[in-house]
Structures are given as structure tokens and as C-alpha cells.
PDB file of N, CA and C in Angstrom:
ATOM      1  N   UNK A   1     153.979  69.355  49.255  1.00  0.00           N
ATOM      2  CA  UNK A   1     154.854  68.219  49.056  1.00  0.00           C
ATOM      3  C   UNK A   1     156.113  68.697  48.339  1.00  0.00           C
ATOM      4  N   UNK A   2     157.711  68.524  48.232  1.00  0.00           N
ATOM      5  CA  UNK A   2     158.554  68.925  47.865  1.00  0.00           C
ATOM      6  C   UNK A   2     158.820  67.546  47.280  1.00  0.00           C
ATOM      7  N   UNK A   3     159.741  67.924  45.993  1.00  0.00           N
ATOM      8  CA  UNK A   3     160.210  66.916  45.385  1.00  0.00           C
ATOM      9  C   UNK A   3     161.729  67.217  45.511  1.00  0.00           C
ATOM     10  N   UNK A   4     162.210  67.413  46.384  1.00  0.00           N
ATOM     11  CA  UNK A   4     163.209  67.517  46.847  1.00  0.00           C
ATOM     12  C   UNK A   4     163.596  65.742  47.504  1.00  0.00           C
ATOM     13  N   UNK A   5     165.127  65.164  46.349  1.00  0.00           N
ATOM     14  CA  UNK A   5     164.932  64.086  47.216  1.00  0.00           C
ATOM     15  C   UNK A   5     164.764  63.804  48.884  1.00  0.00           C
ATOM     16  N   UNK A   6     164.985  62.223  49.328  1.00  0.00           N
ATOM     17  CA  UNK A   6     165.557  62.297  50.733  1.00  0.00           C
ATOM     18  C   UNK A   6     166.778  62.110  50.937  1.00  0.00           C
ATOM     19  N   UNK A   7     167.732  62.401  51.863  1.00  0.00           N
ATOM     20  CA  UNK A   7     168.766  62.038  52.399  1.00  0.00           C
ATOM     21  C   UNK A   7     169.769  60.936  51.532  1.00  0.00           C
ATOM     22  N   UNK A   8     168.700  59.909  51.477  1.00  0.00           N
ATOM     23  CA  UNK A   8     169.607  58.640  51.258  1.00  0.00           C
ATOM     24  C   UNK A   8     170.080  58.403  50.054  1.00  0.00           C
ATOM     25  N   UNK A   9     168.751  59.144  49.007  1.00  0.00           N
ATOM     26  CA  UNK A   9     169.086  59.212  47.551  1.00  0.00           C
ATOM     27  C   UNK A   9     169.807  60.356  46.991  1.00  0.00           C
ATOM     28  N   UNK A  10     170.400  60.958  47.955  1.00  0.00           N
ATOM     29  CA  UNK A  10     171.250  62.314  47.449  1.00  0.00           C
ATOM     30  C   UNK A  10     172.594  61.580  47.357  1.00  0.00           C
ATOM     31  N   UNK A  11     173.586  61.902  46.059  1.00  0.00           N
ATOM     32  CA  UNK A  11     175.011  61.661  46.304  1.00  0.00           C
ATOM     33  C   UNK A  11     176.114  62.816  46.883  1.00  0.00           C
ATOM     34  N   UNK A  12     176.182  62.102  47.901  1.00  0.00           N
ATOM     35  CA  UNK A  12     177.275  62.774  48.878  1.00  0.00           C
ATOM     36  C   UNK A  12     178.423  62.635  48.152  1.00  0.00           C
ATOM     37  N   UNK A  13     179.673  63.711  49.058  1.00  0.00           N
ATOM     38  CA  UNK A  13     180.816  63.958  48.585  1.00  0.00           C
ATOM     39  C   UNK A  13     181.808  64.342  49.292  1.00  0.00           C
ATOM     40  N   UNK A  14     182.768  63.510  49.764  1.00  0.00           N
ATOM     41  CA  UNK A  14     183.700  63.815  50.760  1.00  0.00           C
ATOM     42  C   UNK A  14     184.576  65.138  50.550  1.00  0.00           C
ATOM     43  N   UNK A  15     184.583  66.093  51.395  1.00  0.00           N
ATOM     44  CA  UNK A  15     184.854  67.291  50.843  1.00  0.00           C
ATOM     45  C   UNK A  15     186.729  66.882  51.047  1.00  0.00           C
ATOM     46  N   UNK A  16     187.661  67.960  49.914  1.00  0.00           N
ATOM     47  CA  UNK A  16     188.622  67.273  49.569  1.00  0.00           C
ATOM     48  C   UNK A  16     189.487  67.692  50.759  1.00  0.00           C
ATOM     49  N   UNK A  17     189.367  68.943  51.641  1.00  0.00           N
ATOM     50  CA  UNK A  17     190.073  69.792  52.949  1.00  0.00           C
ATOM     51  C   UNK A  17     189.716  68.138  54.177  1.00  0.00           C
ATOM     52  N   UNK A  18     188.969  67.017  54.031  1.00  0.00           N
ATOM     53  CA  UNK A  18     189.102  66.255  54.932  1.00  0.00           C
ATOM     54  C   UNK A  18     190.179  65.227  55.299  1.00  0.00           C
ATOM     55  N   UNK A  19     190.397  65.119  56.547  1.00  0.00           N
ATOM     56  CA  UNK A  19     191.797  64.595  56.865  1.00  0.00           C
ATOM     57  C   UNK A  19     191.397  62.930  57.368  1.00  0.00           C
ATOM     58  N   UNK A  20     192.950  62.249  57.680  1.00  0.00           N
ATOM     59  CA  UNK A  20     192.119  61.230  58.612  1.00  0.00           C
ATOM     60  C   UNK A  20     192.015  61.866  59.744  1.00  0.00           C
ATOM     61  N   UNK A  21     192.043  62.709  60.240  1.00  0.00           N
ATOM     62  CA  UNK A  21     191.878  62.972  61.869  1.00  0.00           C
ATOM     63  C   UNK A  21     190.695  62.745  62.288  1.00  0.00           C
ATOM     64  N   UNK A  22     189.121  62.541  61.512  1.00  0.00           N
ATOM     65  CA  UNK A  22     187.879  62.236  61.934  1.00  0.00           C
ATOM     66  C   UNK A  22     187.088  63.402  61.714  1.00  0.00           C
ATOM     67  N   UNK A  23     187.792  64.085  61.318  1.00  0.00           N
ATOM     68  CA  UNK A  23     186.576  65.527  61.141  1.00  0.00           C
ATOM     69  C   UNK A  23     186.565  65.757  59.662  1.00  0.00           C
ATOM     70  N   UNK A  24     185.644  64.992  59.243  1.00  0.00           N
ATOM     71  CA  UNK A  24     185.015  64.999  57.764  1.00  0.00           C
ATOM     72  C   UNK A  24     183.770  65.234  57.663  1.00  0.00           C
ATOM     73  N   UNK A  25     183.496  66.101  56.217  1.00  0.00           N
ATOM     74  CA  UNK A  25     182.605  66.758  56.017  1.00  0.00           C
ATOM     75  C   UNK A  25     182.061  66.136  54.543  1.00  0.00           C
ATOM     76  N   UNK A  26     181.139  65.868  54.392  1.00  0.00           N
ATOM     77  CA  UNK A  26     180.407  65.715  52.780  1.00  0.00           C
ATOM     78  C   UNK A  26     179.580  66.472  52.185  1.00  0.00           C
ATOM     79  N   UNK A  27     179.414  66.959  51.086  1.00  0.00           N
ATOM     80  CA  UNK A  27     178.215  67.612  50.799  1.00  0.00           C
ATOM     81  C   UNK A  27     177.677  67.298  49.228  1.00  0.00           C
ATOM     82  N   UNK A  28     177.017  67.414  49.190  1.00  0.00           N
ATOM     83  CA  UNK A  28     175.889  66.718  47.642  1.00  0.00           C
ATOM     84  C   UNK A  28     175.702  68.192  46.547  1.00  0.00           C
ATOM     85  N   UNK A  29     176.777  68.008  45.593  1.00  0.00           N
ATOM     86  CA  UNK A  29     177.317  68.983  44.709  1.00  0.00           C
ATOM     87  C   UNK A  29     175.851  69.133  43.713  1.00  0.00           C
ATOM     88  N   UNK A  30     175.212  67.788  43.468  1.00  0.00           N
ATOM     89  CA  UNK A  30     174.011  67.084  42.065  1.00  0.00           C
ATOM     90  C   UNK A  30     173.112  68.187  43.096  1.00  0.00           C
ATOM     91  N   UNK A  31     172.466  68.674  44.908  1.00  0.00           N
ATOM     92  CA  UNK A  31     171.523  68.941  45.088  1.00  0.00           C
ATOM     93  C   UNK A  31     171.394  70.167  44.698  1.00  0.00           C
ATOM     94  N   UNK A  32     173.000  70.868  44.967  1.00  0.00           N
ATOM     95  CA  UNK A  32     173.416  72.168  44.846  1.00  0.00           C
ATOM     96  C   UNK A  32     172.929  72.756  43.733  1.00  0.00           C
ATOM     97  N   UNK A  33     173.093  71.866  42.541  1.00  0.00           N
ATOM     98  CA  UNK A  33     172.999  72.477  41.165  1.00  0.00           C
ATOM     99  C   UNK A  33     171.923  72.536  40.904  1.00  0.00           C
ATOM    100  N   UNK A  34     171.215  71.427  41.032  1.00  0.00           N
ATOM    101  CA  UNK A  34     169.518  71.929  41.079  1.00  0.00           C
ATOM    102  C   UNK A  34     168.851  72.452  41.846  1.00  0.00           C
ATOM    103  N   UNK A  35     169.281  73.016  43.339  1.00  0.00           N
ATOM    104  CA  UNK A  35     167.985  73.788  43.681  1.00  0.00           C
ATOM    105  C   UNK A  35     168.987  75.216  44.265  1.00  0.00           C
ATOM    106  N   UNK A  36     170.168  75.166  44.016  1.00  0.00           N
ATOM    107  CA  UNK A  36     171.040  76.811  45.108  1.00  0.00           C
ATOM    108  C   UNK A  36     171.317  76.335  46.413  1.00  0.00           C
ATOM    109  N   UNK A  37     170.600  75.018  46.934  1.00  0.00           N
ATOM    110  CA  UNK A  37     171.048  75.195  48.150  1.00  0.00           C
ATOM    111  C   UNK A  37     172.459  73.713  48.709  1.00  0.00           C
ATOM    112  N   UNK A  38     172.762  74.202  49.513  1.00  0.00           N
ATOM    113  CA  UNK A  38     174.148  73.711  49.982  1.00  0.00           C
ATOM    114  C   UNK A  38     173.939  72.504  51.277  1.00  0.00           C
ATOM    115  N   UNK A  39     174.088  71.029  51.185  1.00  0.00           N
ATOM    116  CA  UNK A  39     173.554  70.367  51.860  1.00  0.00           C
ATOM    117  C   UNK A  39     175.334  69.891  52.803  1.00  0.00           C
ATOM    118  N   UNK A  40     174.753  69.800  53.860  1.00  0.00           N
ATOM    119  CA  UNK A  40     176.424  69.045  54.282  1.00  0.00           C
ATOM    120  C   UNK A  40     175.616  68.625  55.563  1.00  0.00           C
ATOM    121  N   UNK A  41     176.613  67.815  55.505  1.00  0.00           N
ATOM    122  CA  UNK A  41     176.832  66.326  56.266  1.00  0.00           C
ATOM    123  C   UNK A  41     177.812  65.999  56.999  1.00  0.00           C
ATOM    124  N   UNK A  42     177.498  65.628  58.404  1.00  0.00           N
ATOM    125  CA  UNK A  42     178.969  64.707  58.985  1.00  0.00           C
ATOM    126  C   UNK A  42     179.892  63.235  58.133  1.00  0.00           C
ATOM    127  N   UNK A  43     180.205  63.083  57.800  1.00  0.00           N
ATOM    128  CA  UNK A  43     180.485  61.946  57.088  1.00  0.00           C
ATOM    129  C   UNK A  43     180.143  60.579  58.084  1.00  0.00           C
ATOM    130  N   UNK A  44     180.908  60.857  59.503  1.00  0.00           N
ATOM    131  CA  UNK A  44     180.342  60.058  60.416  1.00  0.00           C
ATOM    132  C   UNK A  44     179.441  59.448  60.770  1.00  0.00           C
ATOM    133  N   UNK A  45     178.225  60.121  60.703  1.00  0.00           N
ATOM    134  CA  UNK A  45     176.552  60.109  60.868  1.00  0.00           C
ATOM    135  C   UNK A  45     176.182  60.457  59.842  1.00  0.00           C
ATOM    136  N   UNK A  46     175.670  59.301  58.599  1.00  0.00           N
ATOM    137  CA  UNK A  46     175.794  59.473  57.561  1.00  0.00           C
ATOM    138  C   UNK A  46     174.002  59.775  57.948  1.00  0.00           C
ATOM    139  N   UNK A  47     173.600  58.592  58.433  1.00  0.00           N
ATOM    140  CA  UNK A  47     172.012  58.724  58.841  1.00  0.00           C
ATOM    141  C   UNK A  47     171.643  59.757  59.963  1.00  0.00           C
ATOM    142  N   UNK A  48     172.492  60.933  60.245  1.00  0.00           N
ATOM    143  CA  UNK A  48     172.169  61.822  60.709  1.00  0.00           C
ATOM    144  C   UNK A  48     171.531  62.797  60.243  1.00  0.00           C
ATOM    145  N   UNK A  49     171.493  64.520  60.865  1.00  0.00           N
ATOM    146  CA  UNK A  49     170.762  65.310  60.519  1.00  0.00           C
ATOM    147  C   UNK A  49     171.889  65.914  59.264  1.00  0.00           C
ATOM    148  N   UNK A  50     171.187  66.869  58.766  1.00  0.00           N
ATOM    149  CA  UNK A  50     172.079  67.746  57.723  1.00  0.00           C
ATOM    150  C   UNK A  50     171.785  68.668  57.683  1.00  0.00           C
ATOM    151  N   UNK A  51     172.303  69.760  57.476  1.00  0.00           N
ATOM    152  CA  UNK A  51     172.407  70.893  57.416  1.00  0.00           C
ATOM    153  C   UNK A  51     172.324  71.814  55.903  1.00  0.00           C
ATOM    154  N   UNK A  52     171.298  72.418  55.798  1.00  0.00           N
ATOM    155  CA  UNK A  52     170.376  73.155  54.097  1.00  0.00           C
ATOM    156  C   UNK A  52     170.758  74.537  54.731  1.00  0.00           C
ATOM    157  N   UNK A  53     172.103  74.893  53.739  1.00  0.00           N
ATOM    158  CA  UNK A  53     172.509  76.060  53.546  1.00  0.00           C
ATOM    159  C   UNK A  53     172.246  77.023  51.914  1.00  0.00           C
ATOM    160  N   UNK A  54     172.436  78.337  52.551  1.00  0.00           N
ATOM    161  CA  UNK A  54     171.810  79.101  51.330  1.00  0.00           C
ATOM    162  C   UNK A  54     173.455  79.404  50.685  1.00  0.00           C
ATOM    163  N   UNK A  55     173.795  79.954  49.495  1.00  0.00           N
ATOM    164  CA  UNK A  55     174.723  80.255  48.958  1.00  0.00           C
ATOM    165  C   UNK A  55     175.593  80.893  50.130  1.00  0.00           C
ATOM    166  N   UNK A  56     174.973  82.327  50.893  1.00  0.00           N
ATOM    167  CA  UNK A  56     175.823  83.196  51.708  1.00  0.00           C
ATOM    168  C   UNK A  56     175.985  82.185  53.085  1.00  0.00           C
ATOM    169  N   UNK A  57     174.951  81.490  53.384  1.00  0.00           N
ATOM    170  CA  UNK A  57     175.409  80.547  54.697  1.00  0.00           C
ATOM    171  C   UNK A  57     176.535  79.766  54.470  1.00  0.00           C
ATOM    172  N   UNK A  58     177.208  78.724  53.298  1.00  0.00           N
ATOM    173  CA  UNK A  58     177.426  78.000  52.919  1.00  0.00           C
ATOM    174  C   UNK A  58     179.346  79.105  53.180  1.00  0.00           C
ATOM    175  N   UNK A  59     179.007  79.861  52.139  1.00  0.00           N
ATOM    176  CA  UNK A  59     180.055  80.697  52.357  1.00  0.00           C
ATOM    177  C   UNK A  59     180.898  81.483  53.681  1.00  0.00           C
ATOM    178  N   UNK A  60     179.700  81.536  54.172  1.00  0.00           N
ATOM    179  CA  UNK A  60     179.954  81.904  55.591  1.00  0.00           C
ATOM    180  C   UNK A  60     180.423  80.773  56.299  1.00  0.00           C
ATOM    181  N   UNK A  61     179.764  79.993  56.420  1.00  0.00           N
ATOM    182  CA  UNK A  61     180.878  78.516  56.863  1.00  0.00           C
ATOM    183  C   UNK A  61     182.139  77.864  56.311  1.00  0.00           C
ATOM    184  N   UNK A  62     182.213  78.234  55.536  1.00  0.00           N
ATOM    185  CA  UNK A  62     183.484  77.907  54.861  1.00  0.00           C
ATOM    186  C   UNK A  62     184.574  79.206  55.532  1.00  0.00           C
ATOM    187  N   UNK A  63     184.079  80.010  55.226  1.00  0.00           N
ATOM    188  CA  UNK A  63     185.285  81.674  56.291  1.00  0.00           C
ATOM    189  C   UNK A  63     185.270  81.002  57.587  1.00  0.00           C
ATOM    190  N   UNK A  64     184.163  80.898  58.440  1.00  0.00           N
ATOM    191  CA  UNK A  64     184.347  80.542  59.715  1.00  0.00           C
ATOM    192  C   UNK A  64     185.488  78.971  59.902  1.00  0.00           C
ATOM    193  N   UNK A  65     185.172  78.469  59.151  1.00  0.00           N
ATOM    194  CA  UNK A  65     186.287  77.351  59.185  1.00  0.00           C
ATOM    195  C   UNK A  65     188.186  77.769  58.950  1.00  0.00           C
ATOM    196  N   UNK A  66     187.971  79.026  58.326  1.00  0.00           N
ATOM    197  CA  UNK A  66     189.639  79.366  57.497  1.00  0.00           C
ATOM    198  C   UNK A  66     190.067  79.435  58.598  1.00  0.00           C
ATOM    199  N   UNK A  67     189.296  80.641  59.065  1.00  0.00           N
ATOM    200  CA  UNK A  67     189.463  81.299  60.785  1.00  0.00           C
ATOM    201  C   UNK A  67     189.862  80.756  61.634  1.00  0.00           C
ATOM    202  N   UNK A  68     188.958  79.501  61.889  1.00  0.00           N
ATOM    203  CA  UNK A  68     189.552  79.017  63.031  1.00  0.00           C
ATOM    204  C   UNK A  68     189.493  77.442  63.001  1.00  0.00           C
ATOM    205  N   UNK A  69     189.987  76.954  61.546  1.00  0.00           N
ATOM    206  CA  UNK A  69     190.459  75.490  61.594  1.00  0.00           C
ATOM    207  C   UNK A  69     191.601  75.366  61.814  1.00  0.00           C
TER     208      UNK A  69
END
């Protein structure tokens, strides 16, 4: 059993690089700090899936975005 919250009780966070153009990203800074890992979110599909990144994934997505946002 993980005591890792769910989804709904995590506070999200509109990341600040989001535009109005529709491509927004959130991620939950409170999950980060307590467990290392990096949660993000479409902002869109809030009740969607999410994505549990490790420090170097997290980072790695953020380069892949410099690249080619």
C-alpha cells in the first residue's frame, strides 16, 4: 500500500514558461519535496494521466523542451 497521495489531493502548479496558447503544464512542487519525485500534468486534463518523473527524467524534459519549444 503506498501512502503516496491521489491525484486529486496533490496541489498542482501552473508552471510559470505557460502561455495562453493552450500548452500548459502543472506540476505538484509539496509531492516533489517529500518523496524526489517530479509529478506533471496537462493542465487541460486535469483528471487525466500524469506523469512520475525521477530528478534526471524531470531534467531531461525540461532540455528536451529548450530544444525544441
Amino acid at each position: 500500500m503506498s501512502s503516496t497521495p491521489g491525484p486529486r489531493s496533490i496541489r498542482w502548479v501552473k508552471s510559470t514558461y505557460s502561455g495562453g496558447e493552450g500548452q500548459c503544464v502543472e506540476w505538484a512542487p509539496d509531492h516533489t519535496r517529500a518523496t524526489g519525485e517530479f509529478l506533471i500534468r496537462d493542465s487541460k486534463n486535469p483528471d487525466g494521466p500524469h506523469l512520475t518523473l525521477t530528478h534526471e527524467g524531470f531534467t531531461g524534459l525540461v532540455e528536451f523542451a529548450k530544444r525544441h519549444g
